[in-house]
PDB file of N, CA and C in Angstrom:
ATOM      1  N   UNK A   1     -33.338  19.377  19.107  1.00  0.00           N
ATOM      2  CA  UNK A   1     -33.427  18.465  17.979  1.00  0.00           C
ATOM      3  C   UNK A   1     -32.372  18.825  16.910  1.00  0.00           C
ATOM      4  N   UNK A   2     -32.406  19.749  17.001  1.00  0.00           N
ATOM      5  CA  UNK A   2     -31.395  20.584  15.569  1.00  0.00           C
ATOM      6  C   UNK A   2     -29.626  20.348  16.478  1.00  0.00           C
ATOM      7  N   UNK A   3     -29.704  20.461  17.365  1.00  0.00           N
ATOM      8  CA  UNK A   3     -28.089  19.952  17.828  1.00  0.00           C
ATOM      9  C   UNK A   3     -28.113  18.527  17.471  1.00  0.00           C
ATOM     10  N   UNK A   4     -28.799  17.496  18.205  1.00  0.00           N
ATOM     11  CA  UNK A   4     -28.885  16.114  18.073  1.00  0.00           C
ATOM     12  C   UNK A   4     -28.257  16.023  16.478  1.00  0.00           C
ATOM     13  N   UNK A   5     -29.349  16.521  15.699  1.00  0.00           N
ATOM     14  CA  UNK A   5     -29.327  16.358  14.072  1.00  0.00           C
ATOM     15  C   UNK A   5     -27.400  15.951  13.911  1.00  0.00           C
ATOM     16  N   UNK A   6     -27.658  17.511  14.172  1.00  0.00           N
ATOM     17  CA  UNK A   6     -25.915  18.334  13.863  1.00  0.00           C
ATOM     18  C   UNK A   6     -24.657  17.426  14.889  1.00  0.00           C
ATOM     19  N   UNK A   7     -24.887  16.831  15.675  1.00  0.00           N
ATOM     20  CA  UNK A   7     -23.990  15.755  16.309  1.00  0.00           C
ATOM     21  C   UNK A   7     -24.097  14.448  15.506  1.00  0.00           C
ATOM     22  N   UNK A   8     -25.263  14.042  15.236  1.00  0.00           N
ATOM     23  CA  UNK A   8     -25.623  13.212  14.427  1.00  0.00           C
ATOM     24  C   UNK A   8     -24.476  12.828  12.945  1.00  0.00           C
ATOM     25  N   UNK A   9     -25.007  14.204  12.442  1.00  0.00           N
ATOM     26  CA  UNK A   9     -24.292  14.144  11.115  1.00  0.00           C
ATOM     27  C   UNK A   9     -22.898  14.377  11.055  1.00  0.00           C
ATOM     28  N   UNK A  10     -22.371  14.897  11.712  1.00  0.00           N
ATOM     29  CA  UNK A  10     -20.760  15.165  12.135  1.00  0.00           C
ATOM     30  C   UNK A  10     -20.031  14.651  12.250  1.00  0.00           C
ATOM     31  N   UNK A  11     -21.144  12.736  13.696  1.00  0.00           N
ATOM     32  CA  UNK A  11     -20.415  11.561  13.464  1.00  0.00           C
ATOM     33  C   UNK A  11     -20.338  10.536  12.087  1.00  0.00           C
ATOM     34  N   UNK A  12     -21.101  10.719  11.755  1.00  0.00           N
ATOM     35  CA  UNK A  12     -21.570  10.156  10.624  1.00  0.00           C
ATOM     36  C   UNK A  12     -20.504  10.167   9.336  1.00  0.00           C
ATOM     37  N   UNK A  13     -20.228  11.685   9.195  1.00  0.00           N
ATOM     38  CA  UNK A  13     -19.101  12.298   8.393  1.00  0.00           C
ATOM     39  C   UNK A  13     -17.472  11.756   8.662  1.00  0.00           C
ATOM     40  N   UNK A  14     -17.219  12.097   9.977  1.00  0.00           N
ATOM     41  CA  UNK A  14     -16.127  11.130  10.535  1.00  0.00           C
ATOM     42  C   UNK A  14     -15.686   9.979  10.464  1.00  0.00           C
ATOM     43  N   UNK A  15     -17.105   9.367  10.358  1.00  0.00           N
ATOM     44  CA  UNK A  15     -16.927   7.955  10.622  1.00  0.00           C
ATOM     45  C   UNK A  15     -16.662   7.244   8.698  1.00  0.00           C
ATOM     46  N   UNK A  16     -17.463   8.111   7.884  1.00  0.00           N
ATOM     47  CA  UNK A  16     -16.847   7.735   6.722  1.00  0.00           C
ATOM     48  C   UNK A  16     -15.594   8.007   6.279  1.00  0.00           C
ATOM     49  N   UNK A  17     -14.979   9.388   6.631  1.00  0.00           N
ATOM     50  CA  UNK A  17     -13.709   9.773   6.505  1.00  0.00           C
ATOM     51  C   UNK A  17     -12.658   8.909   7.034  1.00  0.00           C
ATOM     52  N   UNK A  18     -12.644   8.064   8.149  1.00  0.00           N
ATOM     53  CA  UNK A  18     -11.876   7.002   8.998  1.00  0.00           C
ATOM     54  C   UNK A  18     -12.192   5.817   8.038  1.00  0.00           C
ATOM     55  N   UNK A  19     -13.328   5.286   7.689  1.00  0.00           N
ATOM     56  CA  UNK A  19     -12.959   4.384   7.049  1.00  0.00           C
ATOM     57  C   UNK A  19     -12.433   4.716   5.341  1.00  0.00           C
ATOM     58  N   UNK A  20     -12.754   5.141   4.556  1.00  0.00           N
ATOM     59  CA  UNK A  20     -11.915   6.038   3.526  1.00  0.00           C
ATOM     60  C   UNK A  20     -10.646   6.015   3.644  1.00  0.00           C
ATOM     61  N   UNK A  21      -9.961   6.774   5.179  1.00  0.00           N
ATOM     62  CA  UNK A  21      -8.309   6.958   5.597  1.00  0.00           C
ATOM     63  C   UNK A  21      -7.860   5.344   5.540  1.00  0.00           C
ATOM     64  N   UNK A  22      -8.595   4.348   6.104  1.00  0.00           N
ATOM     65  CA  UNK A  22      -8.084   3.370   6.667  1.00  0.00           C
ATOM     66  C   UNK A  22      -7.960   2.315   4.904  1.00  0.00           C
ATOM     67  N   UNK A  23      -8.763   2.737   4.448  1.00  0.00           N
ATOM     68  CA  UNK A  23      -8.826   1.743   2.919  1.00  0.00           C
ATOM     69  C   UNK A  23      -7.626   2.279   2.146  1.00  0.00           C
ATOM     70  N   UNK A  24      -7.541   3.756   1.992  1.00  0.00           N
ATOM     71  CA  UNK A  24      -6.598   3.953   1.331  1.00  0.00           C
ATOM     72  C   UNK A  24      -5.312   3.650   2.037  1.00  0.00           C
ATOM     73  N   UNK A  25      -4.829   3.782   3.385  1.00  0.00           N
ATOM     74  CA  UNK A  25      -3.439   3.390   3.758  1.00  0.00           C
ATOM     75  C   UNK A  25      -3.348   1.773   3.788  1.00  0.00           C
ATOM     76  N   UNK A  26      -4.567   0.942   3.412  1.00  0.00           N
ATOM     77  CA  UNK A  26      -4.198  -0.214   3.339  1.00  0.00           C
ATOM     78  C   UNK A  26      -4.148  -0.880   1.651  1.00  0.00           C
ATOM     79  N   UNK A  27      -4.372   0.196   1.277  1.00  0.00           N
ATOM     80  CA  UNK A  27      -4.226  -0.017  -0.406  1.00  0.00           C
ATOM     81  C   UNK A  27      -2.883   0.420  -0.594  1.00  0.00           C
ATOM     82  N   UNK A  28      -2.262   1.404  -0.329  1.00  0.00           N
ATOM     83  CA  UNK A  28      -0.830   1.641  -0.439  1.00  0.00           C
ATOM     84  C   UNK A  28       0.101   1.231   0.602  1.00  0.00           C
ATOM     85  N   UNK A  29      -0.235   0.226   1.720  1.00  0.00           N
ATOM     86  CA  UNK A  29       0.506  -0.699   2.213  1.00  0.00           C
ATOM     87  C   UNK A  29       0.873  -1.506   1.076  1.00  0.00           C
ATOM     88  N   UNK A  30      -0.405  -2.145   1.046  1.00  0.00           N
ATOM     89  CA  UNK A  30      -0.847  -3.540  -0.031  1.00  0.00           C
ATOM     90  C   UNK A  30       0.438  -3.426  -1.339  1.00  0.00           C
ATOM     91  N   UNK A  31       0.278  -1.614  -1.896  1.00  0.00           N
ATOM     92  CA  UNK A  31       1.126  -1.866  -3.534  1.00  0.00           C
ATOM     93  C   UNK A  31       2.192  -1.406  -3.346  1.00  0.00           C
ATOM     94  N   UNK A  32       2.821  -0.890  -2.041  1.00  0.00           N
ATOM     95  CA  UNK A  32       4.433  -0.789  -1.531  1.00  0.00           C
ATOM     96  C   UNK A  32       5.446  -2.558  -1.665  1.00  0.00           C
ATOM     97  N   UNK A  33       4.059  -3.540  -0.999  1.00  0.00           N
ATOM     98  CA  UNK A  33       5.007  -4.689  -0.777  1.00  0.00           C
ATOM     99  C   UNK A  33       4.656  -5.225  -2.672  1.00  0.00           C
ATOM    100  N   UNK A  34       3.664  -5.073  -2.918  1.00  0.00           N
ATOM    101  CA  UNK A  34       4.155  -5.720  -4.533  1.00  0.00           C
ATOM    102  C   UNK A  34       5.310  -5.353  -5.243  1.00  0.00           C
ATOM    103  N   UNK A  35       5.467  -3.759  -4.851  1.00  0.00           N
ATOM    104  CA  UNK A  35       6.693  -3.061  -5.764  1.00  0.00           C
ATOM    105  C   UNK A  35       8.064  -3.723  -4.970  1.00  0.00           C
ATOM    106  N   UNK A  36       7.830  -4.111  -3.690  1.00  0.00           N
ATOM    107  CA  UNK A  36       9.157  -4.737  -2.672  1.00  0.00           C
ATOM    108  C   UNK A  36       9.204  -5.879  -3.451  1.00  0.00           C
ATOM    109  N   UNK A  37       8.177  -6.435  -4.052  1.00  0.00           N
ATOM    110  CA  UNK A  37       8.589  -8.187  -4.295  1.00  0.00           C
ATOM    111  C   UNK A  37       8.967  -7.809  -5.585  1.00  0.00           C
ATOM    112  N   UNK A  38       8.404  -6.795  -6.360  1.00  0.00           N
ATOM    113  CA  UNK A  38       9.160  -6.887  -7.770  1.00  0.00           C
ATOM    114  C   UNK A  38      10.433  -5.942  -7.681  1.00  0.00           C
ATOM    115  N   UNK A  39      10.866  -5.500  -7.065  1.00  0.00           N
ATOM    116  CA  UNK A  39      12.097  -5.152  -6.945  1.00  0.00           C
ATOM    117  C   UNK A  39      13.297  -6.717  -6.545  1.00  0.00           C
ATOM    118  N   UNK A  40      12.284  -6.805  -4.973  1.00  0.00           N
ATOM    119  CA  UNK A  40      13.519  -8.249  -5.044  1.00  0.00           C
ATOM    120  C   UNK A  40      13.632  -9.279  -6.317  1.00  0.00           C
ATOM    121  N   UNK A  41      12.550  -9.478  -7.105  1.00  0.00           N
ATOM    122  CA  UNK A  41      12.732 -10.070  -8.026  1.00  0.00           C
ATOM    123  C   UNK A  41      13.542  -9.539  -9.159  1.00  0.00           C
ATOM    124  N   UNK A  42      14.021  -8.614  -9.566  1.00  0.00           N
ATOM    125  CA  UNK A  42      15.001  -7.761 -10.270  1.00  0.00           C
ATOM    126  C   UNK A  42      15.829  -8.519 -10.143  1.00  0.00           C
ATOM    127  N   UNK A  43      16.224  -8.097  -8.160  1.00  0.00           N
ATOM    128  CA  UNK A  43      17.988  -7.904  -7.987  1.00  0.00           C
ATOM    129  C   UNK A  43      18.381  -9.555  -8.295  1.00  0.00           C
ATOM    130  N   UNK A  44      16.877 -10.155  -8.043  1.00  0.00           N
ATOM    131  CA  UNK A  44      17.464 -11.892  -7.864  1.00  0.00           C
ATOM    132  C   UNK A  44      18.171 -12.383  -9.366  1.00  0.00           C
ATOM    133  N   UNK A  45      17.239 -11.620 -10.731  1.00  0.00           N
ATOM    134  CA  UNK A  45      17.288 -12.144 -11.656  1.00  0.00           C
ATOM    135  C   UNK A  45      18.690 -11.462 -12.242  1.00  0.00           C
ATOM    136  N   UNK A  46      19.053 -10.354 -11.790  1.00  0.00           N
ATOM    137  CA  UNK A  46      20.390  -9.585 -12.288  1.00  0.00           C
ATOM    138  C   UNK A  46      21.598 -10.250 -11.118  1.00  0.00           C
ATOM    139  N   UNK A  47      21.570 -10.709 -10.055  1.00  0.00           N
ATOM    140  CA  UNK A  47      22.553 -11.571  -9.502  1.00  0.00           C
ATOM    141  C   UNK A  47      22.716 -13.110 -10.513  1.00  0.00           C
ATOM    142  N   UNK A  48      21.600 -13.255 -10.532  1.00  0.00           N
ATOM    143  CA  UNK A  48      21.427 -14.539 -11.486  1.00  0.00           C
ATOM    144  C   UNK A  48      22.638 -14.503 -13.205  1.00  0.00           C
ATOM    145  N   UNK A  49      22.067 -13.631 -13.911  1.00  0.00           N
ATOM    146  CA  UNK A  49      22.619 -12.609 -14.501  1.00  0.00           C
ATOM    147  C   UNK A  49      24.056 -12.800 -14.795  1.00  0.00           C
ATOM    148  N   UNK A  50      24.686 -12.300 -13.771  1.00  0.00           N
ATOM    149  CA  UNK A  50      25.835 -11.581 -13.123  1.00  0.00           C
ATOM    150  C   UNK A  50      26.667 -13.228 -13.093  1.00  0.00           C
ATOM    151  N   UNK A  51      26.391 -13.907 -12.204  1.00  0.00           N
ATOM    152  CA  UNK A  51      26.779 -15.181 -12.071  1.00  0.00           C
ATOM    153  C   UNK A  51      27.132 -16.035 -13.255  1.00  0.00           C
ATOM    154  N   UNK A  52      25.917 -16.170 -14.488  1.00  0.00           N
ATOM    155  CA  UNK A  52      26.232 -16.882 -15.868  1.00  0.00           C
ATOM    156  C   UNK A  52      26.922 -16.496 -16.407  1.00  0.00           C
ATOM    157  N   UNK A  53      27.295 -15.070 -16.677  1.00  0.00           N
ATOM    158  CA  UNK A  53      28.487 -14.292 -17.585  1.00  0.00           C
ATOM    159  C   UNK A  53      29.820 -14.568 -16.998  1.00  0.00           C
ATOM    160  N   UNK A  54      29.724 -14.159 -15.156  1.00  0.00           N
ATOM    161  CA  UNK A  54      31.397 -14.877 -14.664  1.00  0.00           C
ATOM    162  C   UNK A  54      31.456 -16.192 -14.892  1.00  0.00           C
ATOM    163  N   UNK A  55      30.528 -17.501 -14.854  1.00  0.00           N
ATOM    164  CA  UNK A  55      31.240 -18.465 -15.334  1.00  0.00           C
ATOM    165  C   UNK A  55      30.908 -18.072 -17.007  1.00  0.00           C
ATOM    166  N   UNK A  56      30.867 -17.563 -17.934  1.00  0.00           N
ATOM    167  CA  UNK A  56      31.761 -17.896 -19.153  1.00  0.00           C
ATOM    168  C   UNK A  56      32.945 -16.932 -19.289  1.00  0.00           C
ATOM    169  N   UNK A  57      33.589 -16.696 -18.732  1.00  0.00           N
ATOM    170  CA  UNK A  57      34.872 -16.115 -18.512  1.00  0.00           C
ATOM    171  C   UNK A  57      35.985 -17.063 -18.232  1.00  0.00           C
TER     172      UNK A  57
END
């Protein structure tokens, strides 16, 4: 009974730790691509930028 228990709880432990691992690498998937879209949005707005000043030249 006391092994059962102790297999019991071991999976139990695991099985929260996997989902825990899996939330957090999909939370810092998730805020890698926001920082990707606000980066591309930078370069778009500094090409943008870049473009209005050469035409007033």
């Amino acid at each position: 009974m006391v092994i059962t228990m102790g297999a019991w709880l071991l999976l139990q432990v695991a099985y929260f730790a996997s989902v825990l691992f899996l939330v957090w690498r999909s939370s810092r998937a998730q805020s890698g691509r926001q920082r990707a879209k606000r980066f591309d949005h930078c370069q778009e707005g500094r090409y943008q930028s870049q473009g209005y000043h050469e035409g007033d030249k």
